[in-house]
Protein backbone atom coordinates (compact mmCIF):
# COMPACT_ATOMS: atom_id res chain seq x y z
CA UNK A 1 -207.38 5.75 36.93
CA UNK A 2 -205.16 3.27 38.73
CA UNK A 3 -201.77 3.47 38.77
CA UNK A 4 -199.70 -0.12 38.98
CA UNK A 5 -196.65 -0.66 40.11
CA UNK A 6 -194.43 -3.22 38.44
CA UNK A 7 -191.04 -4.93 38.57
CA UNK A 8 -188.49 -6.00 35.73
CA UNK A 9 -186.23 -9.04 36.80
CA UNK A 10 -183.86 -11.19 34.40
CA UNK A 11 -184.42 -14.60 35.37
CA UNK A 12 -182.28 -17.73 34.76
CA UNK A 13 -178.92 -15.75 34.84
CA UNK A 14 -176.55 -14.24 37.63
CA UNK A 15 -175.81 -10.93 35.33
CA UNK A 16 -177.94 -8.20 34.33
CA UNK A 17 -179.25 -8.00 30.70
CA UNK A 18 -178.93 -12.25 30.49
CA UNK A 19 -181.55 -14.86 30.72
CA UNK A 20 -185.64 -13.88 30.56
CA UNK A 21 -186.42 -10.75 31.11
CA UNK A 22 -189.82 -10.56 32.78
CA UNK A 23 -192.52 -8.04 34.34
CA UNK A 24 -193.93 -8.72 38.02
CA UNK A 25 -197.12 -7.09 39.01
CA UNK A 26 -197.28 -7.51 42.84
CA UNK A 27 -200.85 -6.25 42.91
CA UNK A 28 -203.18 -7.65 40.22
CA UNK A 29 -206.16 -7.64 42.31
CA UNK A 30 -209.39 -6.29 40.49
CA UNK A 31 -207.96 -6.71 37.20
CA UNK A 32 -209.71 -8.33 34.44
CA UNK A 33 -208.16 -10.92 32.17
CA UNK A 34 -208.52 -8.45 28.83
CA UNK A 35 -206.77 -6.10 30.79
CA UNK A 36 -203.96 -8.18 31.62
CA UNK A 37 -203.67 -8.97 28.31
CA UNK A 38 -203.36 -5.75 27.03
CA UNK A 39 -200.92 -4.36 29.59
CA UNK A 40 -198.65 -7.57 28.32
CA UNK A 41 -198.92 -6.68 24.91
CA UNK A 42 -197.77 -3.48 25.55
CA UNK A 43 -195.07 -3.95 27.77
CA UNK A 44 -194.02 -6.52 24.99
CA UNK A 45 -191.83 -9.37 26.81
CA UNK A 46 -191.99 -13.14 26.16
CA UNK A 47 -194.03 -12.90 29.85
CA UNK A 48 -195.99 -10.42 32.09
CA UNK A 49 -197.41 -11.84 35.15
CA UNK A 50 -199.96 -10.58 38.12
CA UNK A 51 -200.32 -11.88 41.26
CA UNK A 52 -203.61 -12.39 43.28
CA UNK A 53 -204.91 -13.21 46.40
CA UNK A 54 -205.14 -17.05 46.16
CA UNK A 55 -208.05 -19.26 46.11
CA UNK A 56 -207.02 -21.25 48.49
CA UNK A 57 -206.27 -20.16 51.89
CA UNK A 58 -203.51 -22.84 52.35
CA UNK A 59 -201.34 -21.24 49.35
CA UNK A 60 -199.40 -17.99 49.19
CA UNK A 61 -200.67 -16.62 45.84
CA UNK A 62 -202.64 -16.93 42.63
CA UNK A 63 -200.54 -16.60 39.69
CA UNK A 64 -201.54 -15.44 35.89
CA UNK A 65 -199.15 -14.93 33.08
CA UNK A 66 -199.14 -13.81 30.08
CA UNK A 67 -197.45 -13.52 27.17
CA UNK A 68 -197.62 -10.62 24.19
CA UNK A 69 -200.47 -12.94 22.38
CA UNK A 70 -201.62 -15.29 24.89
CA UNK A 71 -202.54 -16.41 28.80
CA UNK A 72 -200.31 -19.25 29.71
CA UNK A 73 -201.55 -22.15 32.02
CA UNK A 74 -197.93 -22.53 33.38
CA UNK A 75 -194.56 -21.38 32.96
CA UNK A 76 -191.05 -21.93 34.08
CA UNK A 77 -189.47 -18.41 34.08
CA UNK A 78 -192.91 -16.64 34.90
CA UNK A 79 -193.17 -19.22 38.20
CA UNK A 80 -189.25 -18.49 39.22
CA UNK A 81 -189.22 -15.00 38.70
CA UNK A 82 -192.15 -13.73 40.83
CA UNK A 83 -190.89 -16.05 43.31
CA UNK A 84 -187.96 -13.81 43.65
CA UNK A 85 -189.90 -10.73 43.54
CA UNK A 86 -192.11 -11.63 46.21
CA UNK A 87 -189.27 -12.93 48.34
CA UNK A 88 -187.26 -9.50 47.25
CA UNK A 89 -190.17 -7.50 48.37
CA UNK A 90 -190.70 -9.24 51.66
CA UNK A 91 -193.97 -10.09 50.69
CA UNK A 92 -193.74 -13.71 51.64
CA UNK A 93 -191.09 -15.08 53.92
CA UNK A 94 -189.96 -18.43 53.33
CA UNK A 95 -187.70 -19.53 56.58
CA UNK A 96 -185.12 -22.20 56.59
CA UNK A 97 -187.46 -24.43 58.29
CA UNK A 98 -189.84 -24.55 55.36
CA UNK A 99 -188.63 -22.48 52.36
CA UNK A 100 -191.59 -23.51 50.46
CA UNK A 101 -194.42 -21.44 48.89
CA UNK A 102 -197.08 -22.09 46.78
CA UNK A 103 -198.45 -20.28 43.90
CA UNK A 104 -201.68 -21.25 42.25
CA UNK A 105 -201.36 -21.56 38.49
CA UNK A 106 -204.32 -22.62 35.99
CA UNK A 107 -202.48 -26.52 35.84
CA UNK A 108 -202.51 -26.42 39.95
CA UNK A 109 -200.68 -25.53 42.78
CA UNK A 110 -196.98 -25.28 42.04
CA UNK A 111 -194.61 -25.53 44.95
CA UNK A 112 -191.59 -23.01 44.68
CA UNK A 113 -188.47 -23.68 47.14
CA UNK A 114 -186.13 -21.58 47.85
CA UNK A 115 -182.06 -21.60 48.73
CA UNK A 116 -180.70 -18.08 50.75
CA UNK A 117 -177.46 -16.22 49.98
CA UNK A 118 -176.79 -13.67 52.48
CA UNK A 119 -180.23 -13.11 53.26
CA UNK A 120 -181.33 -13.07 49.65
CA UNK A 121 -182.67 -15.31 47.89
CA UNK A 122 -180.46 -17.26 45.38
CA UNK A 123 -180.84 -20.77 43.35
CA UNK A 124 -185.46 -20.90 43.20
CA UNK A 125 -186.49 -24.44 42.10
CA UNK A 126 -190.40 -24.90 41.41
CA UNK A 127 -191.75 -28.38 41.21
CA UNK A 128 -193.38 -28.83 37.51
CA UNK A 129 -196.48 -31.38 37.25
CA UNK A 130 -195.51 -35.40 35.94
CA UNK A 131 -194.66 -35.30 32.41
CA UNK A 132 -197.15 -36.56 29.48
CA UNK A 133 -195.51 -37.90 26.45
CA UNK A 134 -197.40 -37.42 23.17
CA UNK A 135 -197.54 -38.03 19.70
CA UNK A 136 -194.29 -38.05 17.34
CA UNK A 137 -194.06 -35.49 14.50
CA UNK A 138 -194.09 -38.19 11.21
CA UNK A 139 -192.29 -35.98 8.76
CA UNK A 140 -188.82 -35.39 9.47
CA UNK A 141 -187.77 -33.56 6.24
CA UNK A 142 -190.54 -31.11 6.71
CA UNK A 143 -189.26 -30.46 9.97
CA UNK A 144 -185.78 -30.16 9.21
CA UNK A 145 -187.08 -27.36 6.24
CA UNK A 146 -188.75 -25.28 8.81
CA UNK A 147 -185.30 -24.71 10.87
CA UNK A 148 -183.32 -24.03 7.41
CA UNK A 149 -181.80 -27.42 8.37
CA UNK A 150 -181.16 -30.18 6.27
CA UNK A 151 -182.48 -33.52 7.63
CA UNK A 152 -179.29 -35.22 7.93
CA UNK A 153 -178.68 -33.00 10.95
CA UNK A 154 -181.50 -33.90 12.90
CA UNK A 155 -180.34 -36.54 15.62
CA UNK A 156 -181.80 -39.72 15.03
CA UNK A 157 -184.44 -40.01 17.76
CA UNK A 158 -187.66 -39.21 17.66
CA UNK A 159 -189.11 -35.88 17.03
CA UNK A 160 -191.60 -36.25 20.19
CA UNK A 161 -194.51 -33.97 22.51
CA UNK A 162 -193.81 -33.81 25.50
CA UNK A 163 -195.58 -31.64 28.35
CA UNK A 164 -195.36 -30.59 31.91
CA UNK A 165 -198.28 -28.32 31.80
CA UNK A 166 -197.32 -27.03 28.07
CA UNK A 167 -196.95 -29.30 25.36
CA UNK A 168 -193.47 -28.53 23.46
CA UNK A 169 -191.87 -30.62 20.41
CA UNK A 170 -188.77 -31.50 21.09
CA UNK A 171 -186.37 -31.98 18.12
CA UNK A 172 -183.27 -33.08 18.99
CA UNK A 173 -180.09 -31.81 17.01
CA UNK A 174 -176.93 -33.53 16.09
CA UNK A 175 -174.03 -30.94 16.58
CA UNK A 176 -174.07 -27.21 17.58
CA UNK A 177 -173.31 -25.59 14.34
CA UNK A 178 -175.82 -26.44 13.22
CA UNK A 179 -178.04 -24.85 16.55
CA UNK A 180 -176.13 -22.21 15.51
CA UNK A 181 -177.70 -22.10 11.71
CA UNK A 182 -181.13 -22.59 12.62
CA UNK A 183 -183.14 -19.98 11.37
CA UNK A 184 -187.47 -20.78 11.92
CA UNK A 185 -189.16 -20.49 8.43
CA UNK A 186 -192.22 -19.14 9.05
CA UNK A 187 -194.59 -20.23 5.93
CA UNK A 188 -193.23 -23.99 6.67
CA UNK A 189 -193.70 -23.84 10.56
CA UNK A 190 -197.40 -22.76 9.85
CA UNK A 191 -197.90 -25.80 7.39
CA UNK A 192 -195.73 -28.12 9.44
CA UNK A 193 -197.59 -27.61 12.78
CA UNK A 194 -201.12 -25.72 12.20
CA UNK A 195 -202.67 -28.90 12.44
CA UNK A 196 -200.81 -30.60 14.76
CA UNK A 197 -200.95 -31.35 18.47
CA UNK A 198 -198.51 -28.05 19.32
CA UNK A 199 -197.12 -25.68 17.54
CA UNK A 200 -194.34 -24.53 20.24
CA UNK A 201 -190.44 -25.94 18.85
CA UNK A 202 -188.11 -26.87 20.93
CA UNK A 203 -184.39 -28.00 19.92
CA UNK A 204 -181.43 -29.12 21.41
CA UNK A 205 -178.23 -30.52 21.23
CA UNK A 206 -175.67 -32.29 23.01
CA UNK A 207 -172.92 -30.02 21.88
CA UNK A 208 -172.93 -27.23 24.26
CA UNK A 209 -170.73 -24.24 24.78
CA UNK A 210 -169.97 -24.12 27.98
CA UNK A 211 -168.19 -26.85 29.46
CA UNK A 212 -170.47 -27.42 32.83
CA UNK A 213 -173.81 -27.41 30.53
CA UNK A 214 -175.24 -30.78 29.85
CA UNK A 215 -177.09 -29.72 26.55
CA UNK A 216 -177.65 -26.56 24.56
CA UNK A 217 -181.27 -25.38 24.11
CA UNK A 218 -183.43 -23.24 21.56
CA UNK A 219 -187.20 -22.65 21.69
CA UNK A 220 -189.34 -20.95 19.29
CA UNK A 221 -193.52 -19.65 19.80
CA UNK A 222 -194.63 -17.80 17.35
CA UNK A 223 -198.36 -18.58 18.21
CA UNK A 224 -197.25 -17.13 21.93
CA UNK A 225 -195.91 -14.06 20.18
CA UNK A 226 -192.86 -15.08 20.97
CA UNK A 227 -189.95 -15.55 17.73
CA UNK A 228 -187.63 -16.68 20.06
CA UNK A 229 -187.32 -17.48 23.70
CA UNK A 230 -184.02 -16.60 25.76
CA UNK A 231 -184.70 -18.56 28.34
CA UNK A 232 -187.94 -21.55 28.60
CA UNK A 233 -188.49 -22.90 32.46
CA UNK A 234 -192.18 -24.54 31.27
CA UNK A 235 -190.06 -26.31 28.39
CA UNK A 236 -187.07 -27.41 30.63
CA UNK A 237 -188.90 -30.19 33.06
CA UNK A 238 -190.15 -31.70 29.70
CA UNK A 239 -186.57 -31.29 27.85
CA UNK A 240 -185.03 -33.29 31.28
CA UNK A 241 -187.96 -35.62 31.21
CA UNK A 242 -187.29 -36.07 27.18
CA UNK A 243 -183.83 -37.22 27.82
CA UNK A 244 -184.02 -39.32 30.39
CA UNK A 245 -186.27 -41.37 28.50
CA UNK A 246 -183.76 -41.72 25.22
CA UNK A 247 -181.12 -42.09 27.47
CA UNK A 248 -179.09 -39.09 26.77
CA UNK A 249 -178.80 -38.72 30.59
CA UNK A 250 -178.40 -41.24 33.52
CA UNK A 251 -178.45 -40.71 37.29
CA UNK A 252 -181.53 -40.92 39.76
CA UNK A 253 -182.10 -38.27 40.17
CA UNK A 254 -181.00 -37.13 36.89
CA UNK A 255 -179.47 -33.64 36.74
CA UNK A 256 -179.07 -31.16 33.52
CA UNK A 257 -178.30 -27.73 33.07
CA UNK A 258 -179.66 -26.26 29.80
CA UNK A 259 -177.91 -23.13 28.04
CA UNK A 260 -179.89 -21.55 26.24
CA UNK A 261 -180.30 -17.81 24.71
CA UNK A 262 -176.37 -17.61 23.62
CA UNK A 263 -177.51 -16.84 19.52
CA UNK A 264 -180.27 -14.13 21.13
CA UNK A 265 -176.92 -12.64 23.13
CA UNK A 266 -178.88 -13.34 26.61
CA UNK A 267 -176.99 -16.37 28.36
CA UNK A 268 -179.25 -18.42 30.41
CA UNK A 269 -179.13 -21.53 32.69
CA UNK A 270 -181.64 -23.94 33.65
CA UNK A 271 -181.00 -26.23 36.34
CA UNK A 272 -183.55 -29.21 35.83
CA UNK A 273 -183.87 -32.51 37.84
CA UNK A 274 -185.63 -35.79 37.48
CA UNK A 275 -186.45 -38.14 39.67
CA UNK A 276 -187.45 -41.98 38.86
CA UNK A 277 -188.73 -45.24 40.97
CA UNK A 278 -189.25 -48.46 38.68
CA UNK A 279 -188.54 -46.24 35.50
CA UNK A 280 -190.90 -43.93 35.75
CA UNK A 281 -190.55 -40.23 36.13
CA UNK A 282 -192.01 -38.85 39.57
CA UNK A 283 -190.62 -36.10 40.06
CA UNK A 284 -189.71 -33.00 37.78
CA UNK A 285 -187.85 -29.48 39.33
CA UNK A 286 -186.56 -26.24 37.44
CA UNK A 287 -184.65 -23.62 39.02
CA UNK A 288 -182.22 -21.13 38.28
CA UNK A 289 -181.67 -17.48 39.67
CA UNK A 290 -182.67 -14.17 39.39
CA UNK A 291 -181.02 -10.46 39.25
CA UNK A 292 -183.39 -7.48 39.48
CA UNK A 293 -183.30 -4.91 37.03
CA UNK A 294 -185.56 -1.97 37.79
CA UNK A 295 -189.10 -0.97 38.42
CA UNK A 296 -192.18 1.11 37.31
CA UNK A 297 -195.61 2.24 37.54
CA UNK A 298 -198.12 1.68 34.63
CA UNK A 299 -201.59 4.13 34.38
CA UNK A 300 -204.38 2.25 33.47
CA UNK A 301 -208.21 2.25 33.74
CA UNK A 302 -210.75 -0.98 33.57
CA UNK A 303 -211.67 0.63 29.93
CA UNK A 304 -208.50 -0.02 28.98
CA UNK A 305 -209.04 -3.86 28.37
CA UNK A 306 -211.72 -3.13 25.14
């Protein structure tokens, strides 16, 4: 029997019981994958992760996350929260010189920077890989049926992939009541998207609630195990990425904030920035903070993972 010892954050908030809630094993050494995969199954959040010794001697950690259904090759709130954890827990010590670590994840290394308040850490940015753009969804009525929407209230660009590690579709939305309406239709999502390129949804609007947010964000997984996502760091680089190309934004770098979570009653914001040289995108960065929440052990045994 080995007893684990984990830690519950919410990330991408400044209050308790907002943003992502998320588990942090500090010690996932020895572990096997099945295991993991069970113990984040059962602990039942939109993400689990364990950290390893890394690979590489010149990074800090390996990172592995999972969610209820799945292993995920990168993810925003995963990546941000077990910064703070390990930062919390004095495990590494980023110093103003170089408050920079790096965490292994299956897409690469991702570098994780940090800002200090009062000798904790505050705002945690990670660096997401260059953006891919991919195919557009072709039927926009089908679409608009799976969110219980009707078509006339999808915006009038284009329903488009779009990945920085994990492709999302991004459908963008023309007002906020409608945001507000959207309920995912299960039987339509599976024939909408079972045989296309993704089947994660991501929508958003320019219509935000809060008057310092740039646009107001929703993300649904069902195939992660996931109904609904409060808060979505691995979607966020490619939502910033998404409207700097269709010109919702402007600046170089270009800087967002995404609310998202308000219907799910667990306010989050996602600081995203985008950086450009001859109109392409070369750099992409999520942040947002973290409050810590509480603790526990878990008893397991390797027998555990059949």
């Amino acid at each position: 029997m080995r007893e684990l010892r984990y830690h519950l954050v919410d990330v991408f908030t400044t209050e308790r019981f907002g943003g992502n809630p998320l588990a942090v094993f500090t010690d996932g050494a020895g572990l096997s994958p099945a295991l993991m995969q069970r113990i984040a199954k059962e602990l039942n959040l939109s993400e689990t992760t364990f950290v390893l010794p890394p690979q590489d001697a010149a990074n800090d950690f390996q990172l592995r996350i999972f969610t209820p259904a799945v292993e995920l090759p990168m993810a925003g709130h995963p990546t941000v929260g077990t910064a703070y954890v390990l930062a919390r827990e004095g495990l590494v010590t980023p110093s103003s010189e170089n408050p920079v670590i790096h965490l292994e994840e299956q897409v690469g290394v991702i570098p994780v920077r940090f800002q200090f308040q009062d000798g904790a850490p505050g705002l945690i940015t990670m660096q997401q890989p260059a953006p891919t753009f991919g195919p557009t969804h072709p039927d926009r009525v089908l679409i608009a049926a799976m969110l219980s929407l009707d078509v006339s209230e999808l915006d009038d660009h284009p329903l488009e992939v779009v990945s920085c590690g994990v492709p999302f579709l991004f459908v963008p939305i023309r007002n906020l009541p409608a945001m507000q309406r959207i309920k995912l239709r299960i039987d339509i999502w599976e024939r909408a998207l079972r045989d296309f390129v993704t089947p994660h949804v991501f929508v958003f609007s320019r219509e935000t609630e809060h008057r310092t947010s740039t646009v107001h964000s929703r993300m649904f997984a069902p195939a992660m195990g996931i109904a609904e996502d409060p808060a979505t760091g691995g979607a966020s680089g490619p939502l910033g990425c998404y409207l700097v190309k269709h010109g919702y934004v402007k600046g170089n770098p270009a800087r967002i904030i995404s609310e998202q979570g308000l219907e799910m009653g667990r306010p989050s914001f996602i600081t995203i920035e985008i950086g450009q040289q001859d109109e392409q995108i070369t750099s992409v960065s999520v942040g947002g903070q973290c409050v810590s929440i509480g603790s526990g052990t878990l008893i397991v045994e390797e027998s555990d993972a059949r």
